[in-house]
Protein backbone atom coordinates (compact mmCIF):
# COMPACT_ATOMS: atom_id res chain seq x y z
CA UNK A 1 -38.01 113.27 142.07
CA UNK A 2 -41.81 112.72 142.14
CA UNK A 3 -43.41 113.35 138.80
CA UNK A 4 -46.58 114.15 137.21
CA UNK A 5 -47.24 116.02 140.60
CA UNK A 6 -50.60 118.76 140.40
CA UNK A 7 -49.34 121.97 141.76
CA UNK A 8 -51.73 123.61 144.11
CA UNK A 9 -53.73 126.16 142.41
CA UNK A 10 -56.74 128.05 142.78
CA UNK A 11 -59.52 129.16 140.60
CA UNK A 12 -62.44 131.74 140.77
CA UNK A 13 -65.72 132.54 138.85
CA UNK A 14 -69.21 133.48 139.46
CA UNK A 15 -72.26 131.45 138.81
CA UNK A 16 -72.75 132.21 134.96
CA UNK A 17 -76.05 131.25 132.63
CA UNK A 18 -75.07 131.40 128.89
CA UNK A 19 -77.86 131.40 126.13
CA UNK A 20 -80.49 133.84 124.55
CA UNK A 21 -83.15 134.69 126.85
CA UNK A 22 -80.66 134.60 130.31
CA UNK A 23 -81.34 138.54 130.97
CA UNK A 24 -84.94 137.02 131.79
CA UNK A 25 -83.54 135.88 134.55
CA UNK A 26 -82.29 138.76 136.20
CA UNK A 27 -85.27 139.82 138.36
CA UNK A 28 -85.59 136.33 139.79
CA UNK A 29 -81.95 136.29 140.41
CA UNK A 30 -82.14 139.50 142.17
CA UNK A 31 -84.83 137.73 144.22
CA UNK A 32 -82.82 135.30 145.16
CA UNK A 33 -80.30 137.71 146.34
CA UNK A 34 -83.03 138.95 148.87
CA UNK A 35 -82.60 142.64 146.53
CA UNK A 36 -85.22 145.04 147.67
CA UNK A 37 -84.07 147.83 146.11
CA UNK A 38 -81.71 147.43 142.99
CA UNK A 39 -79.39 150.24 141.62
CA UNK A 40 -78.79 149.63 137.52
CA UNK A 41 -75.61 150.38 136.75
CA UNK A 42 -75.15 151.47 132.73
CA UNK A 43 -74.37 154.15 129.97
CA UNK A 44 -76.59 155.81 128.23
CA UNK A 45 -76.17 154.07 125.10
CA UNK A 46 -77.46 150.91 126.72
CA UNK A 47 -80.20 152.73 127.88
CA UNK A 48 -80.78 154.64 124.23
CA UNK A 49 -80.98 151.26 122.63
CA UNK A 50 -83.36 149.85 125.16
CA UNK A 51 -82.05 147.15 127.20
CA UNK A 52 -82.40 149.51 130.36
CA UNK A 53 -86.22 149.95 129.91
CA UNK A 54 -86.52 145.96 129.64
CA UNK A 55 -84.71 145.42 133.07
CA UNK A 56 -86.68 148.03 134.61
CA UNK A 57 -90.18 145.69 133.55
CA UNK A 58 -88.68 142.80 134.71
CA UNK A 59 -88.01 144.39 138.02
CA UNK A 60 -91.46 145.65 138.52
CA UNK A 61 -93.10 142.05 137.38
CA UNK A 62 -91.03 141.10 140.28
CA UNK A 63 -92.13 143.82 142.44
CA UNK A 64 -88.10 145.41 143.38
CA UNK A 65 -87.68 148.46 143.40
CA UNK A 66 -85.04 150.06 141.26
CA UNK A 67 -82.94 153.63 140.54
CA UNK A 68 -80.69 153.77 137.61
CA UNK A 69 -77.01 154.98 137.37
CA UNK A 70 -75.91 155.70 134.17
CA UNK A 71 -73.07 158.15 134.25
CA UNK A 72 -70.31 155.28 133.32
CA UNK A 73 -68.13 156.86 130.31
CA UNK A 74 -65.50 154.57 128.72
CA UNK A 75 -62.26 153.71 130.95
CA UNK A 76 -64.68 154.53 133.90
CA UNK A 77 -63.07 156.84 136.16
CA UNK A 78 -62.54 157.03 139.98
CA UNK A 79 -65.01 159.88 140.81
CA UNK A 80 -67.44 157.43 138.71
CA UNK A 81 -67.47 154.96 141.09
CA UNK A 82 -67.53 157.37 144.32
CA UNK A 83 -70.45 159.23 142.90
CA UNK A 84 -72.41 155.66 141.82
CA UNK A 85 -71.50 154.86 145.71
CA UNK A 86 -73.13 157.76 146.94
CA UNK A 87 -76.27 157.73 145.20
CA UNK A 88 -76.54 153.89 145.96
CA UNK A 89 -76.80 155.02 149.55
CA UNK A 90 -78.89 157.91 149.06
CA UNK A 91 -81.47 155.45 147.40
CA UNK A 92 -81.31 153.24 149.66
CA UNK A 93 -80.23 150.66 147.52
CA UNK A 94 -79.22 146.89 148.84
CA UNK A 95 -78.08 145.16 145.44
CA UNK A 96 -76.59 146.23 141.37
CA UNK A 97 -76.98 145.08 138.05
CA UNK A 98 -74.84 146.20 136.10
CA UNK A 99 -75.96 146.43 132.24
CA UNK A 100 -73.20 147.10 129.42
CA UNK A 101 -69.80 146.61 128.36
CA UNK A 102 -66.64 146.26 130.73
CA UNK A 103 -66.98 149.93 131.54
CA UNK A 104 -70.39 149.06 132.90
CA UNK A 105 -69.55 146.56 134.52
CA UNK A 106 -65.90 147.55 136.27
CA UNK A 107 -67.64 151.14 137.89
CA UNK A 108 -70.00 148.69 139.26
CA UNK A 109 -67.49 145.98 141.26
CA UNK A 110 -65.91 149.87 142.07
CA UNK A 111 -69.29 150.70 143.26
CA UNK A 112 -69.93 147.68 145.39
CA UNK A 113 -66.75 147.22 146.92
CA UNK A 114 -66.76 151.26 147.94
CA UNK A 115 -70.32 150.65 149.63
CA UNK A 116 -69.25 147.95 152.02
CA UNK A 117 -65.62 148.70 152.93
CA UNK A 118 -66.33 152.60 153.00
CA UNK A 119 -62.89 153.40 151.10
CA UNK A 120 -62.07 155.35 148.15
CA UNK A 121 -61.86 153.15 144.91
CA UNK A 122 -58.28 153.97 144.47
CA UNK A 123 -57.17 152.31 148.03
CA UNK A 124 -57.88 148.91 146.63
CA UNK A 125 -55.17 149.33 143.79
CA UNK A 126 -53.28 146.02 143.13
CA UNK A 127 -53.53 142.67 144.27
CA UNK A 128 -56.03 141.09 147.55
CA UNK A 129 -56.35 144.91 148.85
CA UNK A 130 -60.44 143.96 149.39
CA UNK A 131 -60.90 143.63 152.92
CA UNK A 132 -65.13 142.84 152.65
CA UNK A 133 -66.92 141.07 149.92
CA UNK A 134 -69.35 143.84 147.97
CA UNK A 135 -73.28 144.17 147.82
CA UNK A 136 -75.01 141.05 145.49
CA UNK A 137 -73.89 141.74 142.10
CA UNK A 138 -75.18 140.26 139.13
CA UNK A 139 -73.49 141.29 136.05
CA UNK A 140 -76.02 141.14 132.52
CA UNK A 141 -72.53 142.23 129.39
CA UNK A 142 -73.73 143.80 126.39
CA UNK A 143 -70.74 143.42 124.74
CA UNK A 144 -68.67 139.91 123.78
CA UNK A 145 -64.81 140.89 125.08
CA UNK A 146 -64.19 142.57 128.01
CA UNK A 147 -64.97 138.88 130.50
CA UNK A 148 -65.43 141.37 133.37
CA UNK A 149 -68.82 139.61 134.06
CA UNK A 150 -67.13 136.51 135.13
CA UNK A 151 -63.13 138.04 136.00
CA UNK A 152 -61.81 139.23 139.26
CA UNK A 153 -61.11 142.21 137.38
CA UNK A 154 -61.77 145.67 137.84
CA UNK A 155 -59.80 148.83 135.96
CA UNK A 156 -60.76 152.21 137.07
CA UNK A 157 -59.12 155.52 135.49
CA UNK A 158 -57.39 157.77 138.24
CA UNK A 159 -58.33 161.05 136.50
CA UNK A 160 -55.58 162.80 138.74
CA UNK A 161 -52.57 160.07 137.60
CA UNK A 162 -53.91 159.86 133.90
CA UNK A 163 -53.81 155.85 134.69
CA UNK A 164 -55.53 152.90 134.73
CA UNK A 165 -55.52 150.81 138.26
CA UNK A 166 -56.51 147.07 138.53
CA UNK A 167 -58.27 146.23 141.68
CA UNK A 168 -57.82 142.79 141.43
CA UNK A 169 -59.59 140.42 144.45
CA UNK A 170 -61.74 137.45 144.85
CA UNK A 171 -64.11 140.36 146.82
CA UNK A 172 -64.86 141.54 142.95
CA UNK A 173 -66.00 138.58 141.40
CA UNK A 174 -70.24 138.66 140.58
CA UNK A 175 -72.61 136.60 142.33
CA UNK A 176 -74.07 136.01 138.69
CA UNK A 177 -73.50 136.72 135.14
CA UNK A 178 -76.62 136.28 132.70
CA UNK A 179 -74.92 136.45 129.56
CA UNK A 180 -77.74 136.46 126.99
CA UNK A 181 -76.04 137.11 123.13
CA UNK A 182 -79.07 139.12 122.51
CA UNK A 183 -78.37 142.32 123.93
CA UNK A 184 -74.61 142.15 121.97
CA UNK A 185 -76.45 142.39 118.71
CA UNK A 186 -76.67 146.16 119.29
CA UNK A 187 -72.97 146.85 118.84
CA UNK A 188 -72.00 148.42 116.01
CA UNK A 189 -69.40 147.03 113.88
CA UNK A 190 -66.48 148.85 115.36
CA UNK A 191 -67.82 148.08 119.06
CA UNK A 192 -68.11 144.43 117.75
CA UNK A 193 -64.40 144.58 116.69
CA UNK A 194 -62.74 145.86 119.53
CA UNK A 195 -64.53 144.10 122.23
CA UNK A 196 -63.62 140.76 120.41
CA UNK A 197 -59.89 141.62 119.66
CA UNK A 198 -60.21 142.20 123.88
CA UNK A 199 -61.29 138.69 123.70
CA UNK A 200 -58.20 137.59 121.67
CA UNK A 201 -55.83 139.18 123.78
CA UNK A 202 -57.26 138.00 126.64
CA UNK A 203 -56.60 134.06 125.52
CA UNK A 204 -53.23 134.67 123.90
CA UNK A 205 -52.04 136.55 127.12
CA UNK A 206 -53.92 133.95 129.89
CA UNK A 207 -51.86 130.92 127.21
CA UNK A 208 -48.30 131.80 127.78
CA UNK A 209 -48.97 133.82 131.20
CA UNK A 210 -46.31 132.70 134.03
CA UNK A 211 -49.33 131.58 136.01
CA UNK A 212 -50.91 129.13 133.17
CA UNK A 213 -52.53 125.69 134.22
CA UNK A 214 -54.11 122.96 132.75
CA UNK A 215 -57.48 124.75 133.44
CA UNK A 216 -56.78 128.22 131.73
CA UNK A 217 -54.92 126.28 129.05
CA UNK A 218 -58.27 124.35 128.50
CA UNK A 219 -60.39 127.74 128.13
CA UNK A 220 -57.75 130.26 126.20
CA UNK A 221 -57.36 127.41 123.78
CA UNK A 222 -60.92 126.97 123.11
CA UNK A 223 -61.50 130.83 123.14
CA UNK A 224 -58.86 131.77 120.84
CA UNK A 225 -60.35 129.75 117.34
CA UNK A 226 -63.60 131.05 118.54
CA UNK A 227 -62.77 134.40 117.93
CA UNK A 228 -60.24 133.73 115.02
CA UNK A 229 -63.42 132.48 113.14
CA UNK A 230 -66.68 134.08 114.29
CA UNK A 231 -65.22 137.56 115.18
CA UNK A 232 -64.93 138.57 111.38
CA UNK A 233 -68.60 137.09 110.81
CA UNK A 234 -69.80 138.95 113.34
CA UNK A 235 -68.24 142.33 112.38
CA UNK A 236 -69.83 141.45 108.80
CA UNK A 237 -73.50 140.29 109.86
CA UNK A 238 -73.81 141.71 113.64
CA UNK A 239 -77.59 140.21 113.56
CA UNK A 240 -76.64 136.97 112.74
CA UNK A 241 -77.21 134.62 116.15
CA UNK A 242 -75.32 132.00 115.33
CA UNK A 243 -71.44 134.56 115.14
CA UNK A 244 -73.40 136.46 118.38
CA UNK A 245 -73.58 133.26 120.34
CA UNK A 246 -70.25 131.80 119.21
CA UNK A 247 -68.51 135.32 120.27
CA UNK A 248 -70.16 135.60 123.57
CA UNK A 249 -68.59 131.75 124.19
CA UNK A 250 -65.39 132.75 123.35
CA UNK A 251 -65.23 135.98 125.44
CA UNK A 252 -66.84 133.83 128.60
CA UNK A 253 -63.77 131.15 127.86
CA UNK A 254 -61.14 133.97 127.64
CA UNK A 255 -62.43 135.70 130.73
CA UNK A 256 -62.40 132.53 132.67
CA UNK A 257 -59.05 131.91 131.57
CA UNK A 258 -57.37 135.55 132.43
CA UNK A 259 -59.41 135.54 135.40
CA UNK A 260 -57.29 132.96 136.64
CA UNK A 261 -53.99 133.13 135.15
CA UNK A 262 -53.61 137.03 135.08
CA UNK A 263 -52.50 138.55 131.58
CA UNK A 264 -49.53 140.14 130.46
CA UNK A 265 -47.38 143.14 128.64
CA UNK A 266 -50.33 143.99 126.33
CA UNK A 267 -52.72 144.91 128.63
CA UNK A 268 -50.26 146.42 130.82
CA UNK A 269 -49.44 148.87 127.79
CA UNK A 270 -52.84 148.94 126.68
CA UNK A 271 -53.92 150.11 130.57
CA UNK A 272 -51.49 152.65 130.18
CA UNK A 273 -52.55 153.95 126.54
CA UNK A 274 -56.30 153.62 128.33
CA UNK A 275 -55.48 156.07 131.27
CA UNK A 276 -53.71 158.68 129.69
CA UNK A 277 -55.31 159.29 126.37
CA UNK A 278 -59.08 157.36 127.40
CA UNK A 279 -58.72 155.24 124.13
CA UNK A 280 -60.85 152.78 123.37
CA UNK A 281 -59.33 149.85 125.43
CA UNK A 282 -59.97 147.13 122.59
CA UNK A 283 -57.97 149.17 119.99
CA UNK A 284 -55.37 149.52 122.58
CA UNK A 285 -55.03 145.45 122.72
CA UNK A 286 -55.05 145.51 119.04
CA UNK A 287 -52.94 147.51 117.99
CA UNK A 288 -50.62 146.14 120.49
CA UNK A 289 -51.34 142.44 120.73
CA UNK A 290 -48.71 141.24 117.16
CA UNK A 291 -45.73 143.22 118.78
CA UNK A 292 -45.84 141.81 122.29
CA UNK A 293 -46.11 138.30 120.82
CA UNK A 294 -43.24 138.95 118.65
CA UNK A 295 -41.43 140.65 121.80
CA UNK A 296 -42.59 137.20 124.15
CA UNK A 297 -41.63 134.88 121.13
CA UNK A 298 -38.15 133.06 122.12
CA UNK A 299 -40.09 132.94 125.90
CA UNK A 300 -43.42 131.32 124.77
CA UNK A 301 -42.25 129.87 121.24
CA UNK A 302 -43.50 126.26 122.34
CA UNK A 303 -46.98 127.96 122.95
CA UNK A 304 -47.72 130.56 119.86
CA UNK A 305 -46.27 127.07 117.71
CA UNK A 306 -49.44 125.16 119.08
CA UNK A 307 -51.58 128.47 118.49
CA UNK A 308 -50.47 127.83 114.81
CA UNK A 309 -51.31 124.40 114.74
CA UNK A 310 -54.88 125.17 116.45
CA UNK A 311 -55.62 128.08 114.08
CA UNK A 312 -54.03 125.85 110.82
CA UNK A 313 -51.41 128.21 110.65
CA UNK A 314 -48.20 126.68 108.22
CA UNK A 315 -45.34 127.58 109.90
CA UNK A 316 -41.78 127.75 107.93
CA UNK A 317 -39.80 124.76 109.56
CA UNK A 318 -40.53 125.23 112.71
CA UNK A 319 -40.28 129.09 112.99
CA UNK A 320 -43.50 130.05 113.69
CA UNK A 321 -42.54 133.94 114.64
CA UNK A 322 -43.32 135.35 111.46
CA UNK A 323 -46.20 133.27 110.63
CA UNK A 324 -47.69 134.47 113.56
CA UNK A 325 -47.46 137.92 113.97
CA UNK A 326 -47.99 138.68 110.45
CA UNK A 327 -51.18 136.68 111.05
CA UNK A 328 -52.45 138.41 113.50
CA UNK A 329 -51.72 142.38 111.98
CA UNK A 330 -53.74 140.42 108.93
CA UNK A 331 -56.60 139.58 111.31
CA UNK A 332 -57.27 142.75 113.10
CA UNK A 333 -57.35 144.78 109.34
CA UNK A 334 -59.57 141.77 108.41
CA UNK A 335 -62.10 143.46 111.20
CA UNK A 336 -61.69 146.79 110.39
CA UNK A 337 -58.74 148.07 112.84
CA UNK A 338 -56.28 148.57 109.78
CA UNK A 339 -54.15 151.78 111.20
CA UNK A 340 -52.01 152.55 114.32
CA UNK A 341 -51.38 154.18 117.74
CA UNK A 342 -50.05 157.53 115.61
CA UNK A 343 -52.92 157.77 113.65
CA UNK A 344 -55.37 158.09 116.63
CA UNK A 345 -54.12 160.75 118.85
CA UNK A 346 -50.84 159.44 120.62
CA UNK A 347 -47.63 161.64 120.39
CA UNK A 348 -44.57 159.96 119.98
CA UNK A 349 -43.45 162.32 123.09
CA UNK A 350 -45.70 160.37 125.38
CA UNK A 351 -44.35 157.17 124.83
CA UNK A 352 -41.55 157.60 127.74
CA UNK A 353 -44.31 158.22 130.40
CA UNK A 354 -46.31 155.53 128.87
CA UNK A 355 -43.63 153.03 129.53
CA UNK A 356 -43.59 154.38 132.84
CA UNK A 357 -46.81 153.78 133.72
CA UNK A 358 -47.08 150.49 132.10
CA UNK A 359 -43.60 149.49 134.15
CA UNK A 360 -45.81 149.35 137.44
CA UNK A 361 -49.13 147.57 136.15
CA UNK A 362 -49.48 144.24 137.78
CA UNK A 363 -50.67 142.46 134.68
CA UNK A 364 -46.39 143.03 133.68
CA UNK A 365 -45.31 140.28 136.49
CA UNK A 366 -47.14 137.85 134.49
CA UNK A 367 -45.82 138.41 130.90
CA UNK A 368 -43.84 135.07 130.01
CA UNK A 369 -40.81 137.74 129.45
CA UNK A 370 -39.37 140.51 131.86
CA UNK A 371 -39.87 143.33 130.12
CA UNK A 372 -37.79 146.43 131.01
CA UNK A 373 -38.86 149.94 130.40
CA UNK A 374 -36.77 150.28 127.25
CA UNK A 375 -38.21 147.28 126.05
CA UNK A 376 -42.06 148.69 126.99
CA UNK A 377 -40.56 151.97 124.70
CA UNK A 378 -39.41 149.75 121.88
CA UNK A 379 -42.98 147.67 121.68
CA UNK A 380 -44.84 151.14 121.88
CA UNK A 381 -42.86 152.54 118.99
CA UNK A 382 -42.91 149.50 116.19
CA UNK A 383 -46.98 150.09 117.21
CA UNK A 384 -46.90 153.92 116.20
């Protein structure tokens, strides 16, 4: 038998500039594009704290002409995206930016992908359902977690379900990211948290993922002490540059690496959590991240022992179970997320529909582990 063989595998990501100062960029990148007329897709906290009046001068230094969408809530939801599509036509619009978090940034792939193939968001649910590429898309994050800026990613809320869909396509992947560390420093502490314990689970999941390769090995594994070490740093001093650019590297590695290798049970959960209550999706990961791993152990135990050797984690003979899971319910108190899925709204009645719901996400056929629905119940409860 042949050995040392290089399975065939493929691997997507958008053109991406990394460093303070790359939102300068974006009206020459929009240029580029040949954007006349750019729709800005954000929130209105993003626009509250600024960053939206700065794009719009760089746009008009430039000359393109611009309209703004910010009606994206967190979990962005279907009629979101179908609305953002329709006023993108009624300006006239031939390009986006989108400018925020994952929210932000997720309605906009929605909105681009809606413009050119003329569908409702929902029809794209699951897995190469894109049929044309969107409008240029360049993609500015505000937050260091989500990786939607460089993923082939996008979860939208179907308000009439209660659940989270992933459209997930090559068609959704930005022409550009201009991720500038910068515009994170306006996350509050709690923001800062949660988007990096996204980051987290996005490198633990991409690691032990069914669909792992040398490549996502080599960014989840340079993600993960990234965010094991600056993520508390920046939660204590969110102006400090140094913890903003260190966290903004590690969610760019993890989103490379998911992007690529899919993700796994927590997510699934957490998308589930996400669609029926509208939870903050980081806290979902969070809270949930320590019992998957403890649930994927005996399937991944090779992998969370060389997590423990990269994070300097002592391990007792070998059995690095305990070690790790306690390690990581230590971390996420350590950043302020020190309670649990009862104490923020969910009934211990919904946990059978959860499991339901989290049954059919596609991130599940990647989990190292099959996980049945009894054993999606059993996860959700030791988190309650």
């Amino acid at each position: 038998m042949e050995t040392g063989k290089l399975e065939l595998r493929k691997f997507l990501s958008p053109e991406y500039i990394v460093g303070e100062g790359a939102m300068n960029l974006a009206d020459q990148y929009a240029a580029n594009l040949g954007a006349n007329k750019v729709l800005i897709v954000t929130d209105t906290g993003i626009t509250k704290a600024g960053w939206t009046d700065k794009l719009i001068k760089q746009l008009k230094r430039s000359r393109i002409a611009y309209a703004v969408y910010d009606n994206v809530t967190p979990n962005p939801k279907d009629f979101e995206v179908m609305n953002g599509a329709q006023f993108f036509a009624k300006e006239n619009c031939d390009a986006i930016i989108a400018l925020g978090g994952g929210s932000s940034i997720d309605c906009a792939k929605g909105i681009s992908i809606v413009v050119t193939n003329k569908k409702n968001i929902l029809e794209f649910e699951g897995v190469d359902k894109v049929d044309l590429p969107g409008v240029p898309l360049i993609c500015l994050p505000s937050t260091a977690g989500s990786g939607a800026e460089v993923s082939q990613f996008a979860i939208i809320t179907d308000v009439k379900r209660s659940v989270k869909v992933a459209v997930i396509s090559k068609k959704t992947v930005p022409d550009i990211a201009l991720i500038d560390p910068g515009i994170t420093k306006t996350m509050d502490p709690e923001l800062t948290a949660a988007t990096g314990m996204d980051a987290l689970c996005h490198a633990f999941e991409a690691y032990v993922s069914n669909a792992n390769s040398e490549m996502t090995d080599l960014h989840a594994l340079k993600s993960i002490p990234l965010v094991w070490k600056y993520l508390p740093l920046a939660y204590k001093h969110p102006q400090k540059n140094e913890y903003r650019n260190k966290m903004v590297l590690a969610s760019l590695f993890a989103g490379v690496a998911f992007s690529n290798a899919s993700l796994g049970l927590v997510h699934a959960m957490a998308h589930s959590l996400g669609g029926r209550s509208d939870l903050p999706h980081g806290e979902c990961n969070a809270l949930l991240l320590e019992h998957v791993v403890d649930f994927n152990y005996d399937s991944a135990s090779e992998r969370y022992k060389n997590i423990c050797n990269i994070l300097g984690l002592k391990t007792n003979n070998g059995n690095a179970r305990g070690v790790i899971v306690n390690a990581i319910k230590k971390f996420r108190i350590s950043v302020g997320i020190n309670y649990s899925l009862g104490t923020i709204g969910l009934k211990k009645e919904d946990i059978k529909a959860l499991a339901i719901n989290a049954k059919k996400d596609p991130c599940l056929l990647t989990n190292p582990k099959p996980a049945t629905r009894k054993d999606i119940i059993n996860c959700y409860e030791k988190a309650f």
